[in-house]
Protein backbone atom coordinates (compact mmCIF):
# COMPACT_ATOMS: atom_id res chain seq x y z
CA UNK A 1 0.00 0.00 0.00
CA UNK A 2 1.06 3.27 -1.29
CA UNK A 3 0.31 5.74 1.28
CA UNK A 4 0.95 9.43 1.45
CA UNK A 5 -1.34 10.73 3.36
CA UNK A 6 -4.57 8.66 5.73
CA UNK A 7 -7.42 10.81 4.76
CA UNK A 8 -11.05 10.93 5.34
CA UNK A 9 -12.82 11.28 1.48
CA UNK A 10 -16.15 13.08 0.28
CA UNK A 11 -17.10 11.34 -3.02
CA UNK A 12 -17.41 12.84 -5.86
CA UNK A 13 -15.43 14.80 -8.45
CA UNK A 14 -15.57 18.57 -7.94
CA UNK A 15 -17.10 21.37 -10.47
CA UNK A 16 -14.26 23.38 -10.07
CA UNK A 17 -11.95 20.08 -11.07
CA UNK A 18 -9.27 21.27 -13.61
CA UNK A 19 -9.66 19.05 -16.35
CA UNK A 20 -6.46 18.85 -17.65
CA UNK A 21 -6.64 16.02 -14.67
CA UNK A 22 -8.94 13.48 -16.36
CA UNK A 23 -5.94 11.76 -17.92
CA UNK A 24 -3.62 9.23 -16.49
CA UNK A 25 -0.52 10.31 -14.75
CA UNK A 26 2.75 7.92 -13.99
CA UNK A 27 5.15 9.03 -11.09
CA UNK A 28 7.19 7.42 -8.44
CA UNK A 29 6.83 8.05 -4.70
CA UNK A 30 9.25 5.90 -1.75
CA UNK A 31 11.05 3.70 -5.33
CA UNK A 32 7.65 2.80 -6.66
CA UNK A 33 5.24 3.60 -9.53
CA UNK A 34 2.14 5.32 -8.74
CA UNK A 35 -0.29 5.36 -11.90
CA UNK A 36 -3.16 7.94 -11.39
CA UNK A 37 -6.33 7.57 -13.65
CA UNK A 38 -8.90 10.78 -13.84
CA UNK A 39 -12.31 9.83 -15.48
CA UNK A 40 -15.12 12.31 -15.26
CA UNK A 41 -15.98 11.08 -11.95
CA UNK A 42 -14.04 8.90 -10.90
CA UNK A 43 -10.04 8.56 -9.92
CA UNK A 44 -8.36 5.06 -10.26
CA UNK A 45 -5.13 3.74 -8.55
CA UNK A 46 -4.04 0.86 -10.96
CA UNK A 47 -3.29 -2.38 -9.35
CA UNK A 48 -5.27 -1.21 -6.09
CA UNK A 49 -8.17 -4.11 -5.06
CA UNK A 50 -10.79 -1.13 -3.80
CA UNK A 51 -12.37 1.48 -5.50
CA UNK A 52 -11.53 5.20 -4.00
CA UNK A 53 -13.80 7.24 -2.23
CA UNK A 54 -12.34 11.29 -3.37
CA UNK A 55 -12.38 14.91 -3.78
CA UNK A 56 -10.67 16.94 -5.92
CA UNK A 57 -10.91 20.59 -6.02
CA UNK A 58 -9.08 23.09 -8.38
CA UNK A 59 -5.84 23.06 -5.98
CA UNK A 60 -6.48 19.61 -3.98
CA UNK A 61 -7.30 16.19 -4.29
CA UNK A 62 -8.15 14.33 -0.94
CA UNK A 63 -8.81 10.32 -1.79
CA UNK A 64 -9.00 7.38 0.85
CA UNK A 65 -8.95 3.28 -0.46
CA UNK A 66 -6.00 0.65 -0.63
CA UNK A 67 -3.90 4.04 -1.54
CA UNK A 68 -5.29 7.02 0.31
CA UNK A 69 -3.83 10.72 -0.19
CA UNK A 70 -3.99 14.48 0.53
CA UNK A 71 -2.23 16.55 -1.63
CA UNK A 72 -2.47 20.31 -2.92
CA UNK A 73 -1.08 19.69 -6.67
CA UNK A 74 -0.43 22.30 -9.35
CA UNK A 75 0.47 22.08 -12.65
CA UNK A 76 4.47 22.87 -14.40
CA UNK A 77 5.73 22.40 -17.60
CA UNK A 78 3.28 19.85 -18.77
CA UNK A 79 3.55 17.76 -15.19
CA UNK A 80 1.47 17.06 -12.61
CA UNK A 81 3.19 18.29 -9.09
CA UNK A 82 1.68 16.22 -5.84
CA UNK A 83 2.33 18.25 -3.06
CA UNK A 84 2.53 16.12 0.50
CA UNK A 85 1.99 17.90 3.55
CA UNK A 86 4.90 16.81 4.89
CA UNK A 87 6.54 18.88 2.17
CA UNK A 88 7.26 16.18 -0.38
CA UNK A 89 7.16 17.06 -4.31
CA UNK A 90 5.80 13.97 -6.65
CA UNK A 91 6.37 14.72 -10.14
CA UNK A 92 3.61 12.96 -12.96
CA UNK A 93 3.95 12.84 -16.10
CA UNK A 94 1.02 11.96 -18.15
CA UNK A 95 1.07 8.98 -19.71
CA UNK A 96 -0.28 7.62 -23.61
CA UNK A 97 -2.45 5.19 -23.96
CA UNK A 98 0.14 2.81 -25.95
CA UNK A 99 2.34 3.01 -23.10
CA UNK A 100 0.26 1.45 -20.48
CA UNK A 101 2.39 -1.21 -19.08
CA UNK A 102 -0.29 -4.38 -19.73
CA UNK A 103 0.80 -6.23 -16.42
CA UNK A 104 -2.45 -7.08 -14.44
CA UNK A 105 -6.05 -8.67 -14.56
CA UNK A 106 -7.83 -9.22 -17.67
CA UNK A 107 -10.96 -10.93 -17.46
CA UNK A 108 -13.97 -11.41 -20.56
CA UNK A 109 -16.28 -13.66 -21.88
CA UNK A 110 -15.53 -16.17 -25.01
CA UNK A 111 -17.83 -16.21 -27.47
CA UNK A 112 -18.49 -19.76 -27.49
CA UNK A 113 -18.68 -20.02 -23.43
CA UNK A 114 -22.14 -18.52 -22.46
CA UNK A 115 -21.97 -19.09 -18.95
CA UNK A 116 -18.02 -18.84 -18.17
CA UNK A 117 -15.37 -16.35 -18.58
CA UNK A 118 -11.69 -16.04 -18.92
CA UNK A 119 -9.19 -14.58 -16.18
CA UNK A 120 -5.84 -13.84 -17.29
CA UNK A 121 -3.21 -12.47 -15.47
CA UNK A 122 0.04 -10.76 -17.12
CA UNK A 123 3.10 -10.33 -14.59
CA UNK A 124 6.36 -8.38 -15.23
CA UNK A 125 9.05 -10.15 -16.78
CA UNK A 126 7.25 -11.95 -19.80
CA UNK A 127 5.11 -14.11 -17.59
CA UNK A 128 1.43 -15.01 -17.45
CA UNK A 129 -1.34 -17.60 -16.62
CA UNK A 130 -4.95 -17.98 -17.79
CA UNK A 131 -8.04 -19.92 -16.61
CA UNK A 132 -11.94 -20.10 -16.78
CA UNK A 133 -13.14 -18.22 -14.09
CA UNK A 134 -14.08 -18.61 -11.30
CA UNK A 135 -12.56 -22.12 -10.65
CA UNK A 136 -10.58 -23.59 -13.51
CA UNK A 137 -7.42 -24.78 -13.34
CA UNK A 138 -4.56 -22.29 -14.21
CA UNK A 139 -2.31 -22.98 -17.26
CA UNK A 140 1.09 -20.97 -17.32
CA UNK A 141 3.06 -19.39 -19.98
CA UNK A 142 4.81 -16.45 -21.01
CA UNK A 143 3.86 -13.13 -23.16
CA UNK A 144 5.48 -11.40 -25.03
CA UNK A 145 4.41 -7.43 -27.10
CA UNK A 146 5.42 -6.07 -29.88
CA UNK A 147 3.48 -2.30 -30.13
CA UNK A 148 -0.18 -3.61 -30.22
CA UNK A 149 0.21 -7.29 -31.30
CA UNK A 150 0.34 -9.69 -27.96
CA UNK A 151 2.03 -13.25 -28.57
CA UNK A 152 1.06 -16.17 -25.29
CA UNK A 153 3.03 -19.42 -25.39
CA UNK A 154 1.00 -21.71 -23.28
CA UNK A 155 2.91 -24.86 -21.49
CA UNK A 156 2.86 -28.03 -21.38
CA UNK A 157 2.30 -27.83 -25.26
CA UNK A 158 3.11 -24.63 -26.50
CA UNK A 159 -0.04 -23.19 -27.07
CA UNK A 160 0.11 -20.20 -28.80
CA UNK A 161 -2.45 -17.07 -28.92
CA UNK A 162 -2.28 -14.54 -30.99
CA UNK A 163 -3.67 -10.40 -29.95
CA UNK A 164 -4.39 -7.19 -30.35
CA UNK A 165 -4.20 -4.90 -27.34
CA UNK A 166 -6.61 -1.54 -28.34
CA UNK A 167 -5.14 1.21 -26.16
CA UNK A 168 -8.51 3.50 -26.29
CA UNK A 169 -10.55 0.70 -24.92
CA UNK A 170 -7.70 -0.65 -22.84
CA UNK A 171 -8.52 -4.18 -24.23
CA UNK A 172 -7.35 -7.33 -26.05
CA UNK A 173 -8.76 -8.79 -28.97
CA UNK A 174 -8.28 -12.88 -29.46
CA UNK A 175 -9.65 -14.21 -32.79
CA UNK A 176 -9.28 -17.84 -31.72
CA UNK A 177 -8.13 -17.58 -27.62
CA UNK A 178 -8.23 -20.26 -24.91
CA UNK A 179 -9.14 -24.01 -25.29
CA UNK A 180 -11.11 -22.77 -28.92
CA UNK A 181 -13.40 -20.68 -27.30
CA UNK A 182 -13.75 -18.22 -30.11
CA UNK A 183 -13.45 -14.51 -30.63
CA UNK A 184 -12.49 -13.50 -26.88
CA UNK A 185 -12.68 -9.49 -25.68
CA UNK A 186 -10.62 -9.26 -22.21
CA UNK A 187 -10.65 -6.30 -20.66
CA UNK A 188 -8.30 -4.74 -17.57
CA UNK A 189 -9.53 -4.88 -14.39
CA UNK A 190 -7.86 -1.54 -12.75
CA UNK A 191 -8.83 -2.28 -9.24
């Protein structure tokens, strides 16, 4: 847990919200990557399990969850600038879409599999394991990306699956995916 600040949260994205926030922003705080994602009402900590409960103001954002935060922030040269009330300076840069690091949860429905779904999770490092959700079996390979087109070797028998990742939906596209399940749509599960 990332924590800068404990904070008590009203929900809710302020009017006075500068929108040059709803973007996502990439920054490190204590040696670690903290990716913050502005929708039109709603902020996202990627890789936390729990949605947050937040303000934001024109000059603040106060947010409380499996990351939790108080910070006055301004913007400089294109950045984002967290400022911690213990006097600490985080410096975000926004981030494209295309560069979203695809580690994480992906889960979707097959088109062939009407009443299960796929989980797949991508680590760092090339590694990754799939399985029908909620209770299959997992089956472990490696991944490997090349701009948009995804590549999964799937062991014992080399398996291979063959995607597109589409940055604006933040999804990947299988024409033939797991165990011949059809066209599969996985999407990333941020929290």
């Amino acid at each position: 847990m990332v924590c800068l600040l404990a904070a008590v949260a009203v929900g809710g994205l302020s009017a006075q919200t500068d929108e040059r926030l709803r973007k996502r922003w990439v920054g490190t705080l204590n040696g670690r990557t903290l990716h913050l994602e502005f929708y039109g009402d709603s902020m996202v900590v990627v890789n936390d399990e729990h949605a947050l409960d937040y303000r934001a103001t024109g000059d603040s954002i106060v947010a409380s969850g499996d990351t939790s935060l108080a910070v006055s922030y301004r913007f400089a040269i294109g950045r984002l600038l967290l400022f911690t009330e213990d006097g600490e300076v985080v410096t975000m840069s926004e981030q494209d879409a295309l560069a979203r690091p695809l580690e994480g949860r992906w889960v979707g429905a097959p088109s062939r599999w009407a009443e299960q779904s796929v989980e797949l999770i991508m680590n760092r490092g090339g590694t990754a394991r799939w399985r029908r959700a909620p209770d299959g079996g997992w089956v472990y390979g490696e991944w490997d990306r090349v701009t948009r087109l995804l590549t999964f070797t799937w062991l014992p028998d080399s398996t291979v699956w063959s995607g597109q990742y589409d940055p604006a939906g933040n999804a990947v596209l299988f024409e033939e995916g797991p165990a011949n399940a059809g066209t599969v749509v996985l999407r990333r599960v941020l929290r």
